[in-house]
Structure formats: C-alpha cells, structure tokens
N, C-alpha and C. Protein backbone atom coordinates (compact mmCIF):
# COMPACT_ATOMS: atom_id res chain seq x y z
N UNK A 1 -121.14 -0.88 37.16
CA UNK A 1 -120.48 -0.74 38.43
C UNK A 1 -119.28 0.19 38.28
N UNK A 2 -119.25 1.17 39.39
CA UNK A 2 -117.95 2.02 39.31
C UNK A 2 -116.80 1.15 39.35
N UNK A 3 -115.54 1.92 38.82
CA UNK A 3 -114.00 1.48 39.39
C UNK A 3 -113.84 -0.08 38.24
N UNK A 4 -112.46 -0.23 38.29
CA UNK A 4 -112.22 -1.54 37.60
C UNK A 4 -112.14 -2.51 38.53
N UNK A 5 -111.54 -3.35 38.18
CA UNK A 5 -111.83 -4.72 39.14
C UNK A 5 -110.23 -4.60 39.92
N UNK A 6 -109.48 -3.93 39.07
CA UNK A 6 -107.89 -4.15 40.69
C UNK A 6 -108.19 -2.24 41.27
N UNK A 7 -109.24 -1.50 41.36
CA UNK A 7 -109.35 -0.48 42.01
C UNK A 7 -109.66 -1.13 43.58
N UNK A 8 -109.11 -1.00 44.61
CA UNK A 8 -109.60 -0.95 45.69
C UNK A 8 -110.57 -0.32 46.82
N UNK A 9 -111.70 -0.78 47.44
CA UNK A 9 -112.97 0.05 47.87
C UNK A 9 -112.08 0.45 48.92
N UNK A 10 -112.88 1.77 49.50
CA UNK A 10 -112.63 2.42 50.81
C UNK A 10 -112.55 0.94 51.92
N UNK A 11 -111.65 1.77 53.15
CA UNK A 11 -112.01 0.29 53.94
C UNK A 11 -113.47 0.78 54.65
N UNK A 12 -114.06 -0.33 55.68
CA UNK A 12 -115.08 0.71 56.77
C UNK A 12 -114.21 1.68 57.15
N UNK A 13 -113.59 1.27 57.91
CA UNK A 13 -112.74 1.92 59.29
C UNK A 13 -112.42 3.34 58.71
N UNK A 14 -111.80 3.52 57.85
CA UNK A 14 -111.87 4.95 57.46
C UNK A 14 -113.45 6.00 57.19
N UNK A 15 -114.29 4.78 56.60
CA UNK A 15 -115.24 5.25 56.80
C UNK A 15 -116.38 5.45 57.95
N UNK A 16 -115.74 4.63 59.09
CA UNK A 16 -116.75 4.84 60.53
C UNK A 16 -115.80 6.85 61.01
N UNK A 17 -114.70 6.46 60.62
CA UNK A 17 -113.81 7.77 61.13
C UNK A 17 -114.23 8.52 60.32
N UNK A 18 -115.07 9.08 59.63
CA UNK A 18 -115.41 10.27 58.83
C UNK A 18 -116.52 10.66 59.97
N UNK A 19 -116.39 12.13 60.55
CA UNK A 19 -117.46 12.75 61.33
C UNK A 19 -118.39 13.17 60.79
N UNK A 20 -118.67 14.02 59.46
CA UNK A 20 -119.06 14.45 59.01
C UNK A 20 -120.21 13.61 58.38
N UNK A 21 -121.64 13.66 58.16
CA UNK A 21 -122.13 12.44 57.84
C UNK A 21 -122.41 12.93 56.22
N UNK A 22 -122.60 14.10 55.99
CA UNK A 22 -122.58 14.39 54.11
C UNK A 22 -121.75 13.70 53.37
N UNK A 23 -120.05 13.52 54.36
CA UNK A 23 -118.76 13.38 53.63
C UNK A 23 -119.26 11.61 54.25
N UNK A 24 -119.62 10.88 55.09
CA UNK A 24 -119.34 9.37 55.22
C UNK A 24 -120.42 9.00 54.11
N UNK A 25 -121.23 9.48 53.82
CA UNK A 25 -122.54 8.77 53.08
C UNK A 25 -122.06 8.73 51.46
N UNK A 26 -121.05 10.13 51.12
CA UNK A 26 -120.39 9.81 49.93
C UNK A 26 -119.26 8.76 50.04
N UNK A 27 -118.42 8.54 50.70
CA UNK A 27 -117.42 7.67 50.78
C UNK A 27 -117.85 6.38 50.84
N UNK A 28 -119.22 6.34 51.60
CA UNK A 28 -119.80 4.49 51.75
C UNK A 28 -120.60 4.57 50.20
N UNK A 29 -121.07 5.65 49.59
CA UNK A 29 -121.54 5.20 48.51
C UNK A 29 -120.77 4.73 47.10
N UNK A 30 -119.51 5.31 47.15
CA UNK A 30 -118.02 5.04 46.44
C UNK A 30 -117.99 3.48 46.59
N UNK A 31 -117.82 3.27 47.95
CA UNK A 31 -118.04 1.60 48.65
C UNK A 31 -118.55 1.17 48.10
N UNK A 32 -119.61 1.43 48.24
CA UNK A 32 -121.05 0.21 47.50
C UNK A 32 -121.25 -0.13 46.49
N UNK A 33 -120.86 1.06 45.62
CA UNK A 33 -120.66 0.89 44.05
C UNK A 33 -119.97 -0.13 43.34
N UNK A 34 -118.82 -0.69 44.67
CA UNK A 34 -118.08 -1.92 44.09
C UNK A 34 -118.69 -3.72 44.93
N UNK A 35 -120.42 -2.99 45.94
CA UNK A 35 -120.12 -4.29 46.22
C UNK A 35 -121.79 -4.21 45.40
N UNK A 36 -122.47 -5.39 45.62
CA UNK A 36 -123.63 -5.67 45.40
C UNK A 36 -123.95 -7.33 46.24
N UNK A 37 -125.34 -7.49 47.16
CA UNK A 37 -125.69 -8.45 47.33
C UNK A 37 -126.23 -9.08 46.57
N UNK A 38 -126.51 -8.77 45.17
CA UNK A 38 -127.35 -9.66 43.94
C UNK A 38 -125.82 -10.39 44.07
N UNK A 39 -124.74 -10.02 44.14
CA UNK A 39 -123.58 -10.71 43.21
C UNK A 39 -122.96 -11.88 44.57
N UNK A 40 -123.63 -12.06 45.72
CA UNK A 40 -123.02 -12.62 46.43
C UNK A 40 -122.74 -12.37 47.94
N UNK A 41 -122.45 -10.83 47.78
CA UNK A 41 -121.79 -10.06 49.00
C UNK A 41 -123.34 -10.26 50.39
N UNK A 42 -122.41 -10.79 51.15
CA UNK A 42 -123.49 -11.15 52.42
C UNK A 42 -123.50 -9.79 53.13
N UNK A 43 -124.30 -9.60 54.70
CA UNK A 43 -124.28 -8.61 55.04
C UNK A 43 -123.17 -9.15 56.32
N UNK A 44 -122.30 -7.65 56.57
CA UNK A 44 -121.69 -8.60 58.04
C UNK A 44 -121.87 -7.49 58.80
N UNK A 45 -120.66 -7.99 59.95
CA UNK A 45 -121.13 -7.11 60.97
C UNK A 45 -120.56 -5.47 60.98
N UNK A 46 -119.57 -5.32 60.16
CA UNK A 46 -119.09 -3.93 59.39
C UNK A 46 -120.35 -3.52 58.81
N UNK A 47 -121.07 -3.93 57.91
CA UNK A 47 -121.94 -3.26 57.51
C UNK A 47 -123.10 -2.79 58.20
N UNK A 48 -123.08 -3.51 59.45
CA UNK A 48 -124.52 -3.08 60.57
C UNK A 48 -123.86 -1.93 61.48
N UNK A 49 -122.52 -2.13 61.72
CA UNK A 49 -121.78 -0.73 62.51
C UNK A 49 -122.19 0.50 61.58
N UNK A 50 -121.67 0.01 60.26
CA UNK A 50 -121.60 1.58 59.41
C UNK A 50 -123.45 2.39 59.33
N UNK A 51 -124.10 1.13 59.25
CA UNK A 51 -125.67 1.71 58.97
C UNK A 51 -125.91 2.41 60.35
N UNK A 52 -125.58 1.67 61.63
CA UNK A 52 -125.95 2.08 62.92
C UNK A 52 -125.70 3.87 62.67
N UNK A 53 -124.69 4.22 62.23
CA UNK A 53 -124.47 5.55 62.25
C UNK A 53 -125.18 6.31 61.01
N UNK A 54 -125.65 6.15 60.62
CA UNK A 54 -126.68 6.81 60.01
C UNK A 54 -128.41 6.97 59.95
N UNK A 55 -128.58 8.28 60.30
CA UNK A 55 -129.94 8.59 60.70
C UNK A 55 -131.15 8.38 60.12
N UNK A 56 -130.80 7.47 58.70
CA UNK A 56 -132.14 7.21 57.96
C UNK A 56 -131.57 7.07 56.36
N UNK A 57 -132.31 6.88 55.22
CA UNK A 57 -131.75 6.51 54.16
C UNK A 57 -131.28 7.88 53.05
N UNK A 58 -130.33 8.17 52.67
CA UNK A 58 -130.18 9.28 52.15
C UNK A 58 -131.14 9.73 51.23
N UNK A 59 -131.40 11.40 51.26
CA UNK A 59 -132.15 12.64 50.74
C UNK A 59 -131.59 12.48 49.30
N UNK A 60 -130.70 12.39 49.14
CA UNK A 60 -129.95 12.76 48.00
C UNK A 60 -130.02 11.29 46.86
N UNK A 61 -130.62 11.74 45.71
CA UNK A 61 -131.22 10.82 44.65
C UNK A 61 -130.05 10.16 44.34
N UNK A 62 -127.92 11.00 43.99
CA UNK A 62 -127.32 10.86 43.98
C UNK A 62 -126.38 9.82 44.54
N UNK A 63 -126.98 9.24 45.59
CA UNK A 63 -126.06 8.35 46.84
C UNK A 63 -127.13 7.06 46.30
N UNK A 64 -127.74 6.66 45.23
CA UNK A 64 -128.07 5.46 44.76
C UNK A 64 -127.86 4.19 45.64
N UNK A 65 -126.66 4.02 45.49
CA UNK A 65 -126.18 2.51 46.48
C UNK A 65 -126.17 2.52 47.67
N UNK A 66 -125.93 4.16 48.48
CA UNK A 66 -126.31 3.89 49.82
C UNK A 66 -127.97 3.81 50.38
N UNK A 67 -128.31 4.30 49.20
CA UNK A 67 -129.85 3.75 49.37
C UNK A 67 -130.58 2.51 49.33
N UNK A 68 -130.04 2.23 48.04
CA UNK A 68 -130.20 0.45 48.03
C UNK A 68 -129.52 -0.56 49.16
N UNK A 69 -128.31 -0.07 49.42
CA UNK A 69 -128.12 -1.05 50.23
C UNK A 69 -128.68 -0.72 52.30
N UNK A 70 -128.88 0.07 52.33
CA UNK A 70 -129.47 0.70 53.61
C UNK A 70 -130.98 -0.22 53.52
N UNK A 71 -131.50 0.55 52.23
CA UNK A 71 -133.22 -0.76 52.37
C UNK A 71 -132.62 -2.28 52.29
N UNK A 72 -131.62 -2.73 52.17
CA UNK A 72 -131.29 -4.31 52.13
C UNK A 72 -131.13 -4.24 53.64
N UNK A 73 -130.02 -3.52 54.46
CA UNK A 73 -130.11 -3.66 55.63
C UNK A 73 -131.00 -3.51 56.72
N UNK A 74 -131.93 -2.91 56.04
CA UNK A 74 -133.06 -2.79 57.02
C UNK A 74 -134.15 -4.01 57.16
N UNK A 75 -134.05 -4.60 55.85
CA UNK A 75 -135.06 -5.43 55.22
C UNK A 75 -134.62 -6.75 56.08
N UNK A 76 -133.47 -6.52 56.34
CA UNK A 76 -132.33 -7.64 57.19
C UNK A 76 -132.84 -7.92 58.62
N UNK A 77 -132.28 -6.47 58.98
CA UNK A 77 -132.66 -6.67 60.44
C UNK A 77 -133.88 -5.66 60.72
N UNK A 78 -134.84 -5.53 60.47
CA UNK A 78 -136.01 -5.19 60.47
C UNK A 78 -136.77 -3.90 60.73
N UNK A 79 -135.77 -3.07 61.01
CA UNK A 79 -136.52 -1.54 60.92
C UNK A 79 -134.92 -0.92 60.99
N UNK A 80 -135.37 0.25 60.58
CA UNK A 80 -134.05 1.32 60.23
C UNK A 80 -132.68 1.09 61.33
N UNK A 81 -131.76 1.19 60.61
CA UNK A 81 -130.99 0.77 62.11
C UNK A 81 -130.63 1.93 63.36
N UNK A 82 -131.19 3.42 62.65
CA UNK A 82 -130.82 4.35 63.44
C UNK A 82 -131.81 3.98 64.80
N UNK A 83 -132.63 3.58 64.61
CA UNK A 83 -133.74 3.49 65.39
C UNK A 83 -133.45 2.49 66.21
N UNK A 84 -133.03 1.34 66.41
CA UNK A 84 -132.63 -0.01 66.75
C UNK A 84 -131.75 0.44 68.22
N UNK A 85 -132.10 -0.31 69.40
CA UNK A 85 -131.07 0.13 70.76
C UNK A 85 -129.41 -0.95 70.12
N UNK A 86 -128.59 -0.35 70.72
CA UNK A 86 -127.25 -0.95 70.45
C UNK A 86 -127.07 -2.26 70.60
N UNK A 87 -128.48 -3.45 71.46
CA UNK A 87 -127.85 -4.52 71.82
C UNK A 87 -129.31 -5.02 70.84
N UNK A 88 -129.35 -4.36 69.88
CA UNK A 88 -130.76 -4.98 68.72
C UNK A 88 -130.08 -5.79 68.03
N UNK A 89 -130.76 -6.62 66.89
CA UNK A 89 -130.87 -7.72 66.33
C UNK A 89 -129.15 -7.86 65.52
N UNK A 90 -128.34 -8.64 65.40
CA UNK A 90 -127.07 -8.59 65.01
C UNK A 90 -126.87 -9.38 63.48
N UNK A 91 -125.88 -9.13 62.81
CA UNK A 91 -125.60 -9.86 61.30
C UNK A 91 -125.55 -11.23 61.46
N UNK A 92 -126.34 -11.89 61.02
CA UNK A 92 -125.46 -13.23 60.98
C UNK A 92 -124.32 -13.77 59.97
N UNK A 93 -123.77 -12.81 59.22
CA UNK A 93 -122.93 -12.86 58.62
C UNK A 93 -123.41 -13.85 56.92
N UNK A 94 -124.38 -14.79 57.02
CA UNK A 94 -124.63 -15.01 56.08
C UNK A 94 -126.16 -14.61 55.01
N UNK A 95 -126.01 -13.97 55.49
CA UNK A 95 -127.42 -12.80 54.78
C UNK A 95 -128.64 -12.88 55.05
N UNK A 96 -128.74 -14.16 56.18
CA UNK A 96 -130.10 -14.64 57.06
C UNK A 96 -130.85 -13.22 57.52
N UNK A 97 -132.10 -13.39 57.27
CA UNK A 97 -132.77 -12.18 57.67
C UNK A 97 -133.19 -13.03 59.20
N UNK A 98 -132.92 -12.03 60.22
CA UNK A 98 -133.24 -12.39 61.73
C UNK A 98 -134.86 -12.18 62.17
N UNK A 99 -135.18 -12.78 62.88
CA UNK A 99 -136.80 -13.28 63.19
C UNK A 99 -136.70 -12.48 64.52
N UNK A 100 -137.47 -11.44 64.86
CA UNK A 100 -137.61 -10.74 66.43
C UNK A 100 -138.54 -11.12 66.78
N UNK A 101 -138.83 -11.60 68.40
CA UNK A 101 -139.95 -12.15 69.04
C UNK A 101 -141.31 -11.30 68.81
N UNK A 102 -141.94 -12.78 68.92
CA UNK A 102 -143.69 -11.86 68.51
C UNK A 102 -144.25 -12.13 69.69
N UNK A 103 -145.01 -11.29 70.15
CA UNK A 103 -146.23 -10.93 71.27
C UNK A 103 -147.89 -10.65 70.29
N UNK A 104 -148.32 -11.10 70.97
CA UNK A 104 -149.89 -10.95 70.84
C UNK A 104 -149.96 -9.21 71.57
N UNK A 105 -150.91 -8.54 70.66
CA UNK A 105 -151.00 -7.17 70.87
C UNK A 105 -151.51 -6.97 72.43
N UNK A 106 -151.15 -5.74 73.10
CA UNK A 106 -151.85 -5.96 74.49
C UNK A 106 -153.08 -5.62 74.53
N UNK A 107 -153.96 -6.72 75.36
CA UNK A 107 -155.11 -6.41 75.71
C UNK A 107 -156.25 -7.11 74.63
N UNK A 108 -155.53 -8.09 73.84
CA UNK A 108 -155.95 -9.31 73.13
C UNK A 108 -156.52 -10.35 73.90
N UNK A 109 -157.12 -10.82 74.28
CA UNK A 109 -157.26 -12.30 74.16
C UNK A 109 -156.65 -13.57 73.63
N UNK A 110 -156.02 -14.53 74.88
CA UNK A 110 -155.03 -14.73 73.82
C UNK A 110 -155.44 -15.80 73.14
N UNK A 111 -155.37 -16.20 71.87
CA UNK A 111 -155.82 -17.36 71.13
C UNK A 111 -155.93 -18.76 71.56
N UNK A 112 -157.31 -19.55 71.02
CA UNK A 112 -157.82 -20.54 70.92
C UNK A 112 -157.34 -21.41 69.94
N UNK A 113 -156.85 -22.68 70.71
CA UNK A 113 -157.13 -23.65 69.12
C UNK A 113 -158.56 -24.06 68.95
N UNK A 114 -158.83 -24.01 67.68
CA UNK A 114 -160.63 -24.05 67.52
C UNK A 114 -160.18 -25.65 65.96
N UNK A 115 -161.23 -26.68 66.46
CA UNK A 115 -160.80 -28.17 65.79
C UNK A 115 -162.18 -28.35 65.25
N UNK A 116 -162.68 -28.97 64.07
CA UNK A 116 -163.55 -29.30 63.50
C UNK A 116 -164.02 -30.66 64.10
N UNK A 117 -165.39 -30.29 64.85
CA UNK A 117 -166.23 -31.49 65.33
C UNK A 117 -166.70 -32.23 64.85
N UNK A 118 -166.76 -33.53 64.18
CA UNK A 118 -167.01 -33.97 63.18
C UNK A 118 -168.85 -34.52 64.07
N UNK A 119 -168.91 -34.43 65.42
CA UNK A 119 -169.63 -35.09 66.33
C UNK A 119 -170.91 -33.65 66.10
N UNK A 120 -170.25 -32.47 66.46
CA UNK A 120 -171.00 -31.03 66.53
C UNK A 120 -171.15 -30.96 65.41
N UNK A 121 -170.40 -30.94 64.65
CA UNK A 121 -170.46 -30.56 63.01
C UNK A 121 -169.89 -29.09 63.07
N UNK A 122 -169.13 -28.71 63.98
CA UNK A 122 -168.92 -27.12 64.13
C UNK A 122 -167.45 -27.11 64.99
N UNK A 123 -167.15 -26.02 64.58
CA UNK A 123 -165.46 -25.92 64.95
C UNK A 123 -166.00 -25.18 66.97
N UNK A 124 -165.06 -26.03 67.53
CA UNK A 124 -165.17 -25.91 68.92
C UNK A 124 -163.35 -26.07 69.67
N UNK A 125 -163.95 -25.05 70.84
CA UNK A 125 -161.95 -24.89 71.27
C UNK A 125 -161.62 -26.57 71.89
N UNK A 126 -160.62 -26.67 71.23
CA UNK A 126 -159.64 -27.38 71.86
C UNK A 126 -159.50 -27.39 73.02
N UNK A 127 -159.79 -28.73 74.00
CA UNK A 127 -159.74 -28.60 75.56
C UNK A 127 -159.07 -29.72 75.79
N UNK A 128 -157.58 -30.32 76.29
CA UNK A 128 -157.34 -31.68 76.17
C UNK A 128 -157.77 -32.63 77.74
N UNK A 129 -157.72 -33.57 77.63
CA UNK A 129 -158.62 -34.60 78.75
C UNK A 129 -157.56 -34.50 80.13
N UNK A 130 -156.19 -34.10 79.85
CA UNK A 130 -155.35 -34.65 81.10
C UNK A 130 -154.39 -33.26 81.21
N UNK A 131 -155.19 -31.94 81.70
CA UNK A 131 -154.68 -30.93 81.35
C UNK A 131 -154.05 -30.22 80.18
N UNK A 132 -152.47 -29.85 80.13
CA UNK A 132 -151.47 -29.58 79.28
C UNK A 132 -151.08 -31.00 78.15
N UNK A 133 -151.33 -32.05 78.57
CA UNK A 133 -150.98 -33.14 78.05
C UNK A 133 -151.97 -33.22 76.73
N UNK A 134 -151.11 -33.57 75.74
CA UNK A 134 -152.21 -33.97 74.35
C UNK A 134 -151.24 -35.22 73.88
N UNK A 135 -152.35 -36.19 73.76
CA UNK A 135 -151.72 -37.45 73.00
C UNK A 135 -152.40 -37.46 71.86
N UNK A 136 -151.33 -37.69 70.70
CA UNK A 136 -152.23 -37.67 69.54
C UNK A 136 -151.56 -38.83 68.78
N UNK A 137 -152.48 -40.16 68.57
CA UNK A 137 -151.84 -41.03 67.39
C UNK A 137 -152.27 -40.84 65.93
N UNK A 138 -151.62 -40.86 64.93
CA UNK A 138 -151.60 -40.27 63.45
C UNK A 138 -151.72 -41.60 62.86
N UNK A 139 -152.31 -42.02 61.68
CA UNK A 139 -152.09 -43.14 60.67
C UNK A 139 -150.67 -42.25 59.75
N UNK A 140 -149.89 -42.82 59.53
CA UNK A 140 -148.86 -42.97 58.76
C UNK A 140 -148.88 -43.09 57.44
N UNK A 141 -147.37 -43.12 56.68
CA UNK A 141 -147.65 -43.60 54.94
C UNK A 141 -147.95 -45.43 55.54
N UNK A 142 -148.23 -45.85 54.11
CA UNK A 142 -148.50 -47.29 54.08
C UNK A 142 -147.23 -47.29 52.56
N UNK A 143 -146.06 -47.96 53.37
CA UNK A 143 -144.73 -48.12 52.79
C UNK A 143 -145.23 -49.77 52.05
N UNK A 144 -144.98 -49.82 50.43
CA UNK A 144 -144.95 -50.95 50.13
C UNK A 144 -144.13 -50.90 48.62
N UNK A 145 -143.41 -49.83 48.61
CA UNK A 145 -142.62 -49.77 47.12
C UNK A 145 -141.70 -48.57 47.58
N UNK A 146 -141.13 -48.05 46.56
CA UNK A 146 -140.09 -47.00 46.81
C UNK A 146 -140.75 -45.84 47.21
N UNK A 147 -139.56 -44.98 48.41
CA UNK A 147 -140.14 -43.67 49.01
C UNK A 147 -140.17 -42.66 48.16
N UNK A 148 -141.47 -41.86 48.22
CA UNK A 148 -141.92 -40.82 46.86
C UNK A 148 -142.90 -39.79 47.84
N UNK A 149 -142.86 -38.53 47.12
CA UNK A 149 -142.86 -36.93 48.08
C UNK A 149 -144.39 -37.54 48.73
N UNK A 150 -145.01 -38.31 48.75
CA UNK A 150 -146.35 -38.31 49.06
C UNK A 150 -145.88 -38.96 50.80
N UNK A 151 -145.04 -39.47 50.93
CA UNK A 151 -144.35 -40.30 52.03
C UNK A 151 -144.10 -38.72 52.94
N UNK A 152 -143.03 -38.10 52.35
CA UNK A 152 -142.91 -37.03 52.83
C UNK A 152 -143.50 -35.93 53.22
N UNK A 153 -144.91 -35.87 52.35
CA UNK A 153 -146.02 -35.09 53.25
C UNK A 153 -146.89 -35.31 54.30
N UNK A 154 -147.02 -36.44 54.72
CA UNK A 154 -147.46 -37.07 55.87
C UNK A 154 -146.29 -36.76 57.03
N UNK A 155 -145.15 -37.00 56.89
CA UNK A 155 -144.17 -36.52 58.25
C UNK A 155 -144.35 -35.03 57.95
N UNK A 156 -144.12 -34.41 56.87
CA UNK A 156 -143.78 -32.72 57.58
C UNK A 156 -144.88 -32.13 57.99
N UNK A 157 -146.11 -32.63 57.32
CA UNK A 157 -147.58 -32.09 57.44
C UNK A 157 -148.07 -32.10 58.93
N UNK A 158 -147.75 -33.32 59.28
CA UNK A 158 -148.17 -33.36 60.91
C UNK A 158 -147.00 -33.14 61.94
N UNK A 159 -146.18 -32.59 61.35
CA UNK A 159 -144.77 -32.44 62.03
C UNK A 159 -145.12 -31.21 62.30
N UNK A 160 -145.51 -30.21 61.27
CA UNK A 160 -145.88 -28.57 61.65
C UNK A 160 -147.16 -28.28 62.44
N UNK A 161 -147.92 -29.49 62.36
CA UNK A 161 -148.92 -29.16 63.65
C UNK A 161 -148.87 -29.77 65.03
N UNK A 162 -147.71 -30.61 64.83
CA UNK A 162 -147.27 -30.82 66.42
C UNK A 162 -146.16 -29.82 66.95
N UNK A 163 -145.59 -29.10 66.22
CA UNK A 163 -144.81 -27.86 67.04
C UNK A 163 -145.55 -26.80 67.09
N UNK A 164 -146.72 -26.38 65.95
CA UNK A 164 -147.80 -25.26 66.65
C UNK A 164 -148.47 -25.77 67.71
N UNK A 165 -148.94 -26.89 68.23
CA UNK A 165 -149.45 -27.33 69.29
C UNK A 165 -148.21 -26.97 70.76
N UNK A 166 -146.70 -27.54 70.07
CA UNK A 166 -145.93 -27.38 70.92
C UNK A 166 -145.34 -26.29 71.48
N UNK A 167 -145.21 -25.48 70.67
CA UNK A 167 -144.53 -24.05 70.19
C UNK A 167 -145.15 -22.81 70.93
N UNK A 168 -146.52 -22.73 70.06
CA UNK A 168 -147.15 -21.32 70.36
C UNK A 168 -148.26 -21.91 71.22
N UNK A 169 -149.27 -23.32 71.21
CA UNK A 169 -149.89 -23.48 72.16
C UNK A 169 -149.58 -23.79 73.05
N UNK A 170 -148.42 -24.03 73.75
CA UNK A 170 -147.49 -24.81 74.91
C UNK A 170 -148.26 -26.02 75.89
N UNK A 171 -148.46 -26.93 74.72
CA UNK A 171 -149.38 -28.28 74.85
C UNK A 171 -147.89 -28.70 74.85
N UNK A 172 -147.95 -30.03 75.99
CA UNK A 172 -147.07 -31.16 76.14
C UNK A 172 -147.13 -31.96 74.92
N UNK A 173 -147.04 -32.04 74.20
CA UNK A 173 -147.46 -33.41 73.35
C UNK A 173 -146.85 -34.73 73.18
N UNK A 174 -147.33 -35.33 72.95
CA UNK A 174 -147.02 -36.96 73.07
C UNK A 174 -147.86 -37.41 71.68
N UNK A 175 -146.54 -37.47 70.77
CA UNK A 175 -146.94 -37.91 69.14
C UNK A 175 -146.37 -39.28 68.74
N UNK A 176 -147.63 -39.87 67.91
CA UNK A 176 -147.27 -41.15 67.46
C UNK A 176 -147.71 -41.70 66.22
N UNK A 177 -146.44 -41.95 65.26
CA UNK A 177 -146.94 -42.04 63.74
C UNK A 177 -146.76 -43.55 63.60
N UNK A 178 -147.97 -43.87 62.72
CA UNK A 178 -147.11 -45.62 62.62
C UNK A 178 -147.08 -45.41 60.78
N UNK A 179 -146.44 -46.78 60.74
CA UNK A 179 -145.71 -46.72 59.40
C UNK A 179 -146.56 -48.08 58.60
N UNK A 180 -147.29 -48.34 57.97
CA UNK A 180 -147.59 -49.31 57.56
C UNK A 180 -147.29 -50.20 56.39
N UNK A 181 -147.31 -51.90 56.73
CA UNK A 181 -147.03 -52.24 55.61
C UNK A 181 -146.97 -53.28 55.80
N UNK A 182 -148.44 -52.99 54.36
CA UNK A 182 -149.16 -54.16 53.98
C UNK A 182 -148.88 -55.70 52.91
N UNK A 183 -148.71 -56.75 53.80
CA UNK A 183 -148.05 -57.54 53.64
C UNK A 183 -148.30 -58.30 51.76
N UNK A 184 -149.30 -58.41 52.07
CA UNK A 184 -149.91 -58.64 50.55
C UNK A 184 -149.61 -57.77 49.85
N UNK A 185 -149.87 -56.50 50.25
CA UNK A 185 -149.29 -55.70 48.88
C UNK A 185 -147.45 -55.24 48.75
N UNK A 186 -146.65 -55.90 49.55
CA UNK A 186 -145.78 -55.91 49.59
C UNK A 186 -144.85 -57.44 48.75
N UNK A 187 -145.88 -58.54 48.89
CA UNK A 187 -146.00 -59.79 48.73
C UNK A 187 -145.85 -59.45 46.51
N UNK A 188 -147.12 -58.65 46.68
CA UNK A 188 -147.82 -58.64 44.85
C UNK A 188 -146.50 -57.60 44.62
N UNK A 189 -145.92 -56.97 44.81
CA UNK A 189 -145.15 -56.09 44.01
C UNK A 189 -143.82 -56.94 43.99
N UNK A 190 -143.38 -57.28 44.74
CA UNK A 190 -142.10 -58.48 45.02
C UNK A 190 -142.26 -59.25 43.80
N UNK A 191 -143.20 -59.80 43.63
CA UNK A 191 -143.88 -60.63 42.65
C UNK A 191 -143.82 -59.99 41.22
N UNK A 192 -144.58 -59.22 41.03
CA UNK A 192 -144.65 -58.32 39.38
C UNK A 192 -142.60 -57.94 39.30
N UNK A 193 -142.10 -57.27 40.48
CA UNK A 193 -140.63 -56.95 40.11
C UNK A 193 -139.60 -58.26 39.88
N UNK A 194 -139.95 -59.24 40.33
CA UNK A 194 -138.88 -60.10 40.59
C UNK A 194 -138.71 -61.61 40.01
C-alpha cells in the first residue's frame, strides 16, 4: 500500500472539484491506494458521488485501484455507475450489495406453480379451491429432547415456500405448523435422563 500510515488521503471534495477527468482519476487513485475493502473500508455515499462522475473504468493499466475499486462499485450497485439515472440504486453505507426489481421478460408468459401429483403421477399447475386463498397445514418437528438443526429445517424449509407462494405467486396464504410431542417418548427419555 502507498503512503505511511500518519500520510493523509486526498479528501473527496477536492477530488469531485477536479474538472479535468485524467487529473481526478489520478488523485482518486492516490486515494485508493490508502483504502481497501478487503481491509474493512465499506462503500458510502462519497464513493457513489465520485464513481457517478466517471465515464467507465480507467484505460490506463497504471490507475490499478481506481480500477479495482470502480469493479467493487459496480459489483455493488449493479451496472457501471456512469450509466445509472441520478435517482438509481444508493450506498447503504454498509457494503450491502442492493437488489433492483425483477420483471419477467416482456412478452413471457407469466409463470406457473407446477406440484407433483402423487394422484396423476405427473407435475400439474397449481389451481387453489377458494380462488387466491391457499390453506396449507404442514406436520411439524416431533419435539421430545433438546432442539437440534433438524428442528430448524422444518421451519425455514417451509417458511421459504410459503413466501414464494406469498411473494412472487401472490397466493393469500393461510399456514399451519403443528409441533409434536409424543408423550411416551417424552415419558422414556425423562426416564433414561433422570
């Protein structure tokens, strides 16, 4: 890394005030040399102003860090920022890469949920009985000793297919997990522990 550790980096602000973009791309690369996101440094919203003004990632093999860090910012907020309208995707200050809305391509069809018939023997669309409404009851863990990740894949497992039902299929849903526990085998382990 350039510079010692009590050298001080350019600020932005001097560097948004450079007109010249040959002379800002050397001065932000001076910059960069003292920061790195491997080491910590998040992206903020100084750093999405300074990229906004530049037309693409530097020509010059020489400007190293403004290269690297330009593909971090892009990788961030999702395509070059020269390209981006002024009220596009913003820093969240903690290095979160931002999610832009998805559309189905035009002139798609728009997707089916398709469910394995155990009756057909063949995957057939999803049609629910009371319009938009889907009631779905789930068997649960069967709780009879201490909670262990197998407990926990039963809630998240059917947790992510009741918000794709909810989410992207815009099914009402009405979900219901039960929890079981079986008395005898709650009875025999009491027993062997105690």
């Amino acid at each position: 890394m350039a510079g010692s550790t009590t050298e001080h980096a350019p600020d932005y602000t001097a560097i948004l005030g450079i007109s010249d973009e040959a002379a800002r791309l050397r001065a932000l690369d001076a910059y960069l040399s003292t920061r790195s996101y491997l080491q910590g440094f998040a992206l903020s919203q100084a750093d999405v102003d300074v990229f906004r003004q530049l037309s693409g990632p530097p020509a010059d093999p020489q400007l190293f860090h403004v290269a690297r860090w330009f593909r971090h910012v892009t990788a961030i907020l999702g395509s070059p920022p020269a390209a981006r309208p002024p009220c596009g995707l913003q820093a969240t200050g903690r290095g979160r890469r931002a999610q832009p809305t998805w559309s189905p391509p035009a002139g798609s069809e728009p997707c089916q949920l398709r469910l394995y018939n155990s009756l057909t023997r063949r995957k057939d669309v999803f049609v629910p009985q009371d319009g938009r409404r889907v009631t779905w009851y789930c068997c649960g863990p069967t709780v009879y000793d201490a909670s262990h990740m197998g407990h926990a894949r039963s809630y998240i497992s059917f947790d992510i297919l009741r918000r794709v039902l909810r989410d992207y299929f815009k099914f009402d849903v009405f979900y219901c997990m039960n929890i079981t526990d079986i008395d005898d085998k709650v009875k025999g382990v009491l027993r062997i522990k105690f």
